[in-house]
C-alpha atoms as a PDB file:
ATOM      1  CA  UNK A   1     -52.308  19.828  59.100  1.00  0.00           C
ATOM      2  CA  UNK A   2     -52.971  17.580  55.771  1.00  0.00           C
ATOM      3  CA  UNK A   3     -50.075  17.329  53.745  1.00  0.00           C
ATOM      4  CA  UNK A   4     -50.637  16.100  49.937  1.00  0.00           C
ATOM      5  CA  UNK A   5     -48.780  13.904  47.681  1.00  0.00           C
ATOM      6  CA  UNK A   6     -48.561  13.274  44.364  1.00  0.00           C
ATOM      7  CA  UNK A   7     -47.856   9.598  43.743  1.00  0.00           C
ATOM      8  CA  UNK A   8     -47.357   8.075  40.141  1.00  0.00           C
ATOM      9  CA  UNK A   9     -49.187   4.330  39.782  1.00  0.00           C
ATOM     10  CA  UNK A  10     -51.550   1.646  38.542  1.00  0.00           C
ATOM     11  CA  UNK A  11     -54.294   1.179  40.531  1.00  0.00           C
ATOM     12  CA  UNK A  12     -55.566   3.241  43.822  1.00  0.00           C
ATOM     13  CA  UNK A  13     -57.281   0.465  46.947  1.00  0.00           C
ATOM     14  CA  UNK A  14     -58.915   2.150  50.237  1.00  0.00           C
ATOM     15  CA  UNK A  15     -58.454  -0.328  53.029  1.00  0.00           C
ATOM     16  CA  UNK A  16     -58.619  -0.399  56.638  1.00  0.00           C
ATOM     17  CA  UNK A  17     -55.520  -1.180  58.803  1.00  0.00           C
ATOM     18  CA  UNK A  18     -56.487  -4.398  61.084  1.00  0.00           C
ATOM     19  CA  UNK A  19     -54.404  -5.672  64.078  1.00  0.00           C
ATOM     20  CA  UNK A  20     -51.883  -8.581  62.691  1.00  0.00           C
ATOM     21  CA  UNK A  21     -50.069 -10.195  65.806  1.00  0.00           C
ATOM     22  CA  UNK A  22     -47.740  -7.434  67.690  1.00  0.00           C
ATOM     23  CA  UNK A  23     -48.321  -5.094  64.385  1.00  0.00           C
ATOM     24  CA  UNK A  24     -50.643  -4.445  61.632  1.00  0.00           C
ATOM     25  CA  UNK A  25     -51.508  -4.863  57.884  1.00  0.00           C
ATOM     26  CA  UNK A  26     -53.768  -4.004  54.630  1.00  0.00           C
ATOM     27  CA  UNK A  27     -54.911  -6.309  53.009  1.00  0.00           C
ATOM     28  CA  UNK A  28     -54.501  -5.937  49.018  1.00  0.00           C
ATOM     29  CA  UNK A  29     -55.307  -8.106  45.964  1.00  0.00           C
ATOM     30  CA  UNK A  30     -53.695 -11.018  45.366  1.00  0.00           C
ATOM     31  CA  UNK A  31     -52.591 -10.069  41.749  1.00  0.00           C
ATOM     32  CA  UNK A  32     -50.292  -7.400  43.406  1.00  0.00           C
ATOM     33  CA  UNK A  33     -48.019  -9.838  44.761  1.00  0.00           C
ATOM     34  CA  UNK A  34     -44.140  -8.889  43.974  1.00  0.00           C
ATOM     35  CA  UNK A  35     -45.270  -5.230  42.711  1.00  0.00           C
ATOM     36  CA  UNK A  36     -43.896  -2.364  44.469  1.00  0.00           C
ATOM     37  CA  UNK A  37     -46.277  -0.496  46.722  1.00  0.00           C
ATOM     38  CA  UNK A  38     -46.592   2.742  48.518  1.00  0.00           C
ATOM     39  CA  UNK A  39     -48.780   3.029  52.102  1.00  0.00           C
ATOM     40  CA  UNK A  40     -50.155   6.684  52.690  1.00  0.00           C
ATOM     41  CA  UNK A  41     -52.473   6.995  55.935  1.00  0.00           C
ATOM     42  CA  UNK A  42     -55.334   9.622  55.474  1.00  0.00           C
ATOM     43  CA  UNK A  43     -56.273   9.704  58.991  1.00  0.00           C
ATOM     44  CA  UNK A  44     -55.264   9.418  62.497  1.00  0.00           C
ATOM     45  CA  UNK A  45     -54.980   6.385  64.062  1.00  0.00           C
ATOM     46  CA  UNK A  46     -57.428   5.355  66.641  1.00  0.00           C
ATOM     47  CA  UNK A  47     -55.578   5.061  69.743  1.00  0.00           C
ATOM     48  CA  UNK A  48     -56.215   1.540  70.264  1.00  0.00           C
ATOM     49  CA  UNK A  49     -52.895  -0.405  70.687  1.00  0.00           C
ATOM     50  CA  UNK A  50     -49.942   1.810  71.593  1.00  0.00           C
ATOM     51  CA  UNK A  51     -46.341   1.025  71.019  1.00  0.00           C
END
């Protein structure tokens, strides 16, 4: 089941999540640093690294 969202903002970035140490991260442009940001996924996650 898909739910949707409607999210007010600036600027939309599709990314990838990569592995980061015991976690993980996106990676987004530097010119967003100290903006508030919102994280939706869009797909399942792979099943690679488990909690």
């Amino acid at each position: 089941m898909v739910n949707r969202f409607e999210i007010d903002g600036e600027e939309v970035l599709d990314g990838e999540v990569k592995p980061f140490g015991n976690s993980a991260h996106v990676t987004v442009p530097k010119r967003w640093r100290g903006a508030d940001v919102k994280v939706v996924r869009t797909s399942e996650p792979d099943g690679g690294d488990d909690e």
